[in-house]
Protein backbone atom coordinates (compact mmCIF):
# COMPACT_ATOMS: atom_id res chain seq x y z
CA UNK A 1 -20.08 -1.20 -0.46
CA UNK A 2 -16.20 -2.12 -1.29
CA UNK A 3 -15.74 -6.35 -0.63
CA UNK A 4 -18.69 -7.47 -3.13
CA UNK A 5 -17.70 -6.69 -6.56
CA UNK A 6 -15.46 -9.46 -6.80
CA UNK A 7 -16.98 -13.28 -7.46
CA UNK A 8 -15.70 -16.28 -4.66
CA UNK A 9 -12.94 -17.71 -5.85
CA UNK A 10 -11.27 -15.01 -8.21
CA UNK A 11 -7.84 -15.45 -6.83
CA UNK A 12 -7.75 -18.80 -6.13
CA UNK A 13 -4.10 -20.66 -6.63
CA UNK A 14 -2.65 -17.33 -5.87
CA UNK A 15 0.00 -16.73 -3.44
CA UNK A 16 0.53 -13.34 -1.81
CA UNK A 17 2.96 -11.65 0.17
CA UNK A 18 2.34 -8.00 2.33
CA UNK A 19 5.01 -6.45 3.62
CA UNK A 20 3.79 -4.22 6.45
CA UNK A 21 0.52 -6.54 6.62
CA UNK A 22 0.14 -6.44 10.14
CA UNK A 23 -2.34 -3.66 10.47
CA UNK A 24 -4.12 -0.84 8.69
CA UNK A 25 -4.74 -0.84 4.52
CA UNK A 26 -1.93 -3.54 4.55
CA UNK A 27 -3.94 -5.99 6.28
CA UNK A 28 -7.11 -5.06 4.82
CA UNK A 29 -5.64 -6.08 1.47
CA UNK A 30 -3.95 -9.21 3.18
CA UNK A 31 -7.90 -10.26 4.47
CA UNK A 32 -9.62 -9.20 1.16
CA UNK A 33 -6.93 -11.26 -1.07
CA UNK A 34 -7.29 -14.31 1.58
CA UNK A 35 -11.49 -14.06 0.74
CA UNK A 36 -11.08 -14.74 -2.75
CA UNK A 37 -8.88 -17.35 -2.68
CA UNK A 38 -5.06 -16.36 -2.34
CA UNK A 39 -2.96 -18.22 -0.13
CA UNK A 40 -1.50 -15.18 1.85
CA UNK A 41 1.73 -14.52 4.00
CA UNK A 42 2.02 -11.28 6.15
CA UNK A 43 5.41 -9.76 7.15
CA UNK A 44 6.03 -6.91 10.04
CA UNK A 45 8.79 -6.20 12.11
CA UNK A 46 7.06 -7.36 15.32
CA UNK A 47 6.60 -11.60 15.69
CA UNK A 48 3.31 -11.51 17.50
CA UNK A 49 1.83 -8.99 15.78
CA UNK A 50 2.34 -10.77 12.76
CA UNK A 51 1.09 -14.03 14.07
CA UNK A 52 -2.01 -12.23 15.52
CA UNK A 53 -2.53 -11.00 12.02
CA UNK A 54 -2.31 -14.07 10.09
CA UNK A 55 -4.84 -15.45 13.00
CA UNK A 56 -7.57 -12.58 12.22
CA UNK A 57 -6.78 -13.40 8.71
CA UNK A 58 -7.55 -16.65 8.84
CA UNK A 59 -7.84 -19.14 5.61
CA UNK A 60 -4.21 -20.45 6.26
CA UNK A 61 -2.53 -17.54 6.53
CA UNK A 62 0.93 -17.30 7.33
CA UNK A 63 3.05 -14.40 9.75
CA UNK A 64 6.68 -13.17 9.45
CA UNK A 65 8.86 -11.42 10.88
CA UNK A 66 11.37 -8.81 9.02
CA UNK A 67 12.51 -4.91 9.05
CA UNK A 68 12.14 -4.46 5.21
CA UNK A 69 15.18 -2.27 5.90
CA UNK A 70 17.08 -5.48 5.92
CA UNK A 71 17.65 -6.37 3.10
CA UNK A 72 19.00 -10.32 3.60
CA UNK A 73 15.62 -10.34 7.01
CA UNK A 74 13.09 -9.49 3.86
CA UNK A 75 14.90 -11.80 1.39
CA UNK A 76 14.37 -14.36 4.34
CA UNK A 77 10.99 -14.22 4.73
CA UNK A 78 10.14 -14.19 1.40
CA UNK A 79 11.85 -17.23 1.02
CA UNK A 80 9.77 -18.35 4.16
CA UNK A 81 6.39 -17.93 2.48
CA UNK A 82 7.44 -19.65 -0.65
CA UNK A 83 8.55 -22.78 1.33
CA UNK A 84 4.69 -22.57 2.65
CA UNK A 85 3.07 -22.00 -0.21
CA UNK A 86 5.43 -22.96 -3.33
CA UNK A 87 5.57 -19.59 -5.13
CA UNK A 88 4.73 -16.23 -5.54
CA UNK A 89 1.72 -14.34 -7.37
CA UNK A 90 1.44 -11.33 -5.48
CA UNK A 91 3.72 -9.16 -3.71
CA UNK A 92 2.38 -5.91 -1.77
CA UNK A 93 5.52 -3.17 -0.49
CA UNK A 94 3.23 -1.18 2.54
CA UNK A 95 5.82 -1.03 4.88
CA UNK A 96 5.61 2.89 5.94
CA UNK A 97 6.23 5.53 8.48
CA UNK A 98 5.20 8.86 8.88
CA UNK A 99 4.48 11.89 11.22
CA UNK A 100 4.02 15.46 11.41
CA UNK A 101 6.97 17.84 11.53
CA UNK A 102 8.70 21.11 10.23
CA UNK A 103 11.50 20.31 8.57
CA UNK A 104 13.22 22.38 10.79
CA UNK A 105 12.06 20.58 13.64
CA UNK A 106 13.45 17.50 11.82
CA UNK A 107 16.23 15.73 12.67
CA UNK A 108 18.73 13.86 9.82
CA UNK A 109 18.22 10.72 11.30
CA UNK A 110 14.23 11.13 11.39
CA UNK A 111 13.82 11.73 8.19
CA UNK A 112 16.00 8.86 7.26
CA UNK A 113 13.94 6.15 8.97
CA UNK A 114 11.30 7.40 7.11
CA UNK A 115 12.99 6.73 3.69
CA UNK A 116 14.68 3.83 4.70
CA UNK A 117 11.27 2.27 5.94
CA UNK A 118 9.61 3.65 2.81
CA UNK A 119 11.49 3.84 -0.20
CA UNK A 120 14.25 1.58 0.65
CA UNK A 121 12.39 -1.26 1.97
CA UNK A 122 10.01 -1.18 -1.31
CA UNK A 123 13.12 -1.39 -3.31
CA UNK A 124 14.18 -4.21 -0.36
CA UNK A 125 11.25 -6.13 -1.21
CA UNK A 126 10.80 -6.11 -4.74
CA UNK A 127 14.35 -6.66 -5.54
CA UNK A 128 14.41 -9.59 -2.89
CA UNK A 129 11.02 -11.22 -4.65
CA UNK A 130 12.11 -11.47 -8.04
CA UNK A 131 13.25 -14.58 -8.52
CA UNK A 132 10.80 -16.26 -6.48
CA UNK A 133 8.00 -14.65 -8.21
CA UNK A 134 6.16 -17.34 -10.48
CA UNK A 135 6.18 -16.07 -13.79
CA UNK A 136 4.89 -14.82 -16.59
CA UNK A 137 2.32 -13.07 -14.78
CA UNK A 138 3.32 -11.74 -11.16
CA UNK A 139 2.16 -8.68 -9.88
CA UNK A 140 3.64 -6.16 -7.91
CA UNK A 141 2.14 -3.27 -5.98
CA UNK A 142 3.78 -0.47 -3.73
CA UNK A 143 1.42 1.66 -1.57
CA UNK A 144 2.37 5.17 -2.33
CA UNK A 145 0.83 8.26 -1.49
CA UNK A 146 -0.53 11.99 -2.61
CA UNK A 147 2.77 13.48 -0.97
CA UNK A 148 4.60 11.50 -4.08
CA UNK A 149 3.28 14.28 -6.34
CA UNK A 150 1.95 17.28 -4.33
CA UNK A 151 4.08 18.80 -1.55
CA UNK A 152 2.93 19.13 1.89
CA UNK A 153 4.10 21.48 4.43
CA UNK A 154 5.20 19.23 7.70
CA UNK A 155 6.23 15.98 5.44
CA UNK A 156 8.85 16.74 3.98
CA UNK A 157 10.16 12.96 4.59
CA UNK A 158 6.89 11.39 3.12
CA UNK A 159 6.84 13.77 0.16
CA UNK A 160 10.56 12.91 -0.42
CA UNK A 161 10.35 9.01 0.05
CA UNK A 162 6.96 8.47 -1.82
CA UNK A 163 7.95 10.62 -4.89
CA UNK A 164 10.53 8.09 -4.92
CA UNK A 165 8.33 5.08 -4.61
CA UNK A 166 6.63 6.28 -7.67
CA UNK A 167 9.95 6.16 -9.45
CA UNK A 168 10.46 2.98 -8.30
CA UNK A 169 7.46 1.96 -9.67
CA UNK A 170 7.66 3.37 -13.09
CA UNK A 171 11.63 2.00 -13.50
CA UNK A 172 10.73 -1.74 -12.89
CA UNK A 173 7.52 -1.72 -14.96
CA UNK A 174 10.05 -0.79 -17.74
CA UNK A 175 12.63 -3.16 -16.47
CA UNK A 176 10.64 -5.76 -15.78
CA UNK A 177 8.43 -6.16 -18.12
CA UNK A 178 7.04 -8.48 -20.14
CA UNK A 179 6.60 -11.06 -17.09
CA UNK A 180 5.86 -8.31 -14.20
CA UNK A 181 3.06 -6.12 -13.69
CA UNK A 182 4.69 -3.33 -11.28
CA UNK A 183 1.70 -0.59 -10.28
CA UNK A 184 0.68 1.90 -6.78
CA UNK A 185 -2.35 2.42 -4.97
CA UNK A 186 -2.07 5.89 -3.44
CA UNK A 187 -4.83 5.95 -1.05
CA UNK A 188 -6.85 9.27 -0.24
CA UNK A 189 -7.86 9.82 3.58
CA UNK A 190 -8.72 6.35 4.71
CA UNK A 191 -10.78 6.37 7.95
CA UNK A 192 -9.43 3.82 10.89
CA UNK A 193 -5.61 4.15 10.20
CA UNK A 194 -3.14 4.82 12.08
CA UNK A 195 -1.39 7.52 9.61
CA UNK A 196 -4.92 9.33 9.23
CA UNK A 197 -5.28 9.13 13.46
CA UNK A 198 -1.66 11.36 13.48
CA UNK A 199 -2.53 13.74 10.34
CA UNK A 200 -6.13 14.73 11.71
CA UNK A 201 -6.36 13.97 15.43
CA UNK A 202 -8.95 15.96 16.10
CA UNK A 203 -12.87 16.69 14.46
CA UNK A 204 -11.96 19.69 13.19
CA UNK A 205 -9.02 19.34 11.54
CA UNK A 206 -11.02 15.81 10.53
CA UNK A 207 -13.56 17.76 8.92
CA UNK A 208 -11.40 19.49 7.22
CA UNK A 209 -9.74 17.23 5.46
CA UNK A 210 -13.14 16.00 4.60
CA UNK A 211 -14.19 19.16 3.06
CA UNK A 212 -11.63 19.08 0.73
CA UNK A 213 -12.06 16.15 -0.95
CA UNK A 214 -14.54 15.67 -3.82
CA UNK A 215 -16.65 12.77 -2.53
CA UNK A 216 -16.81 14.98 0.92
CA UNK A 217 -15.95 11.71 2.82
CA UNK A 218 -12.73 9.36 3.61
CA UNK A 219 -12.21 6.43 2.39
CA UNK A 220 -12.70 3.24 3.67
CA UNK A 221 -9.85 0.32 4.13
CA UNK A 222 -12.03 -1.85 1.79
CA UNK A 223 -11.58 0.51 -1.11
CA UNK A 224 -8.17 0.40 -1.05
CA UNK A 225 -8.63 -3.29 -0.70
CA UNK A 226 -10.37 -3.62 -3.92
CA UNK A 227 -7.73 -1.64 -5.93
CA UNK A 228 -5.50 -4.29 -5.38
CA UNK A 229 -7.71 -7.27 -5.96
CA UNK A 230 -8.20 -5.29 -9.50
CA UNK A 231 -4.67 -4.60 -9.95
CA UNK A 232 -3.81 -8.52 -8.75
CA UNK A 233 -6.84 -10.00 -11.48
CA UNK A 234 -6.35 -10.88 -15.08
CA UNK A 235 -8.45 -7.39 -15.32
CA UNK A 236 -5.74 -4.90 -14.86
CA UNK A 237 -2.98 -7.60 -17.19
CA UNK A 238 -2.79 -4.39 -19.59
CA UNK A 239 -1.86 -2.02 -16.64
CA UNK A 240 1.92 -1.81 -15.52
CA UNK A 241 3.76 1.63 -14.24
CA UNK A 242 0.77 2.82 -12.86
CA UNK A 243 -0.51 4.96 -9.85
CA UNK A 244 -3.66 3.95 -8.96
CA UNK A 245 -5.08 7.17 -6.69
CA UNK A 246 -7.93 5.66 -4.56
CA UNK A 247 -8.77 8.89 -2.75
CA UNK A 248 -11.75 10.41 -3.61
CA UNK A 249 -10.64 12.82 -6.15
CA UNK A 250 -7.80 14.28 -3.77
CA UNK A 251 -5.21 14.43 -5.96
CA UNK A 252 -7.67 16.16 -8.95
CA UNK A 253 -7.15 19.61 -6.46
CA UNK A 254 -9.03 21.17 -3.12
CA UNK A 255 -12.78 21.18 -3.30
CA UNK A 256 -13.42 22.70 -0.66
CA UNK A 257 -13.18 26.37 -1.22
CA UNK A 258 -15.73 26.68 -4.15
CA UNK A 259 -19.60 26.79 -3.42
CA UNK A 260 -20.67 24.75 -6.83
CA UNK A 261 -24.28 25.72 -5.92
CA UNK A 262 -23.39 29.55 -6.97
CA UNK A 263 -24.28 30.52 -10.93
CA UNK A 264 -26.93 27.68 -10.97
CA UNK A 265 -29.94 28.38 -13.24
């Protein structure tokens, strides 16, 4: 069960901040960092959600407010957590949008706000956080996803904007480096989100996005929780430009139009 591989106490003197931690994986992470110790700030673009988050958080927790599209609101809040807490460990970039649509059915400007939320305000956030990040030793993760690397009809904006979170990625672990760990989680199908609730709204087009997938199940928030504990621990202090995929052997290909049980002896 994801939530008890890690001992009490691992991340303890750790500061964190989410961007987009007011609901889904985001705040999963924000709640599983908070359990094992980390001192944790949340930021969204709506005030009370954020303060409802950092209340279901608990253990401290602080909310912010900020459109990671703005550059100088993000910059702000960062500063905001790190006159709460005194520095910076840990610094998330979740902030995401999505939906389904032809890109002919696609306007210019909705396909922008989905880069701009995406790609820009991961650049937004890391670039804002560098200085405040306590270092050697800070790590950095952007939550990417399977339409970085394999295209998908209907998203063309998320293929476009996560293939260029990945880059992101990959450029400051080289520019950043020595004294910044800079890594992704791409999570699989993760069950109780809001993206998975607008790419699969129905049990059949559930089930088959179930069927393709190795493990034959989604994921759960908690997994993709405990990818960034690991990639936040003294564990992963060897791993920097990395893409984590949490997804239940997604991204390996499409499982489910082969009947394994066929040749069998």
């Amino acid at each position: 069960m994801a939530g008890q591989t890690f001992r009490d106490g691992l991340l303890d003197g750790k500061v964190a901040f989410i961007a987009g931690g007011t609901s889904g994986i985001n705040l999963g992470i924000a709640k599983r960092l908070a359990e094992l110790g980390a001192k944790v700030a949340v930021c969204g673009r709506d005030p009370d959600k954020a303060a409802r988050a950092a209340a279901e958080i608990g253990h401290d927790a602080r909310g912010l407010s900020a459109d990671v599209r703005d550059f100088a609101a993000i910059r702000a809040a960062l500063e905001t957590a790190v006159d709460a807490f005194g520095k910076l460990d840990i610094v998330v970039a979740g902030a995401a949008g999505n939906f389904l649509a032809p890109a002919l059915g696609m306007s210019a400007n909705a396909f922008k706000t989905v880069v701009d939320i995406d790609l820009l305000g991961t650049f937004n956030t890391f670039r804002a956080c560098h200085d405040l990040l306590n270092l050697p030793g800070a790590s950095l993760i952007a939550i990417t996803a399977g339409q970085a690397e394999q295209a998908m009809a209907m998203q063309i904006h998320a293929c476009a904007a996560k293939a260029g979170v990945n880059q992101v990625i990959r450029t400051l672990a080289i520019e950043w480096g020595p004294d910044v760990r800079v890594n992704g989680i791409s999570p699989g199908p993760i069950d109780g989100t809001e993206g998975m609730a607008r790419l699969a709204p129905d049990p059949v087009t559930r089930a088959a996005h179930e069927n393709r997938i190795p493990t034959k199940r989604w994921g759960e928030v908690g997994e993709i929780a405990d990818a960034a504990v690991f990639l936040s621990s003294p564990a992963a202090s060897y791993i920097t430009g990395a893409i984590l995929n949490v997804d239940g052997g997604s991204s390996v290909g499409d499982a489910g139009r082969m009947d394994t049980s066929k040749g069998l002896a």
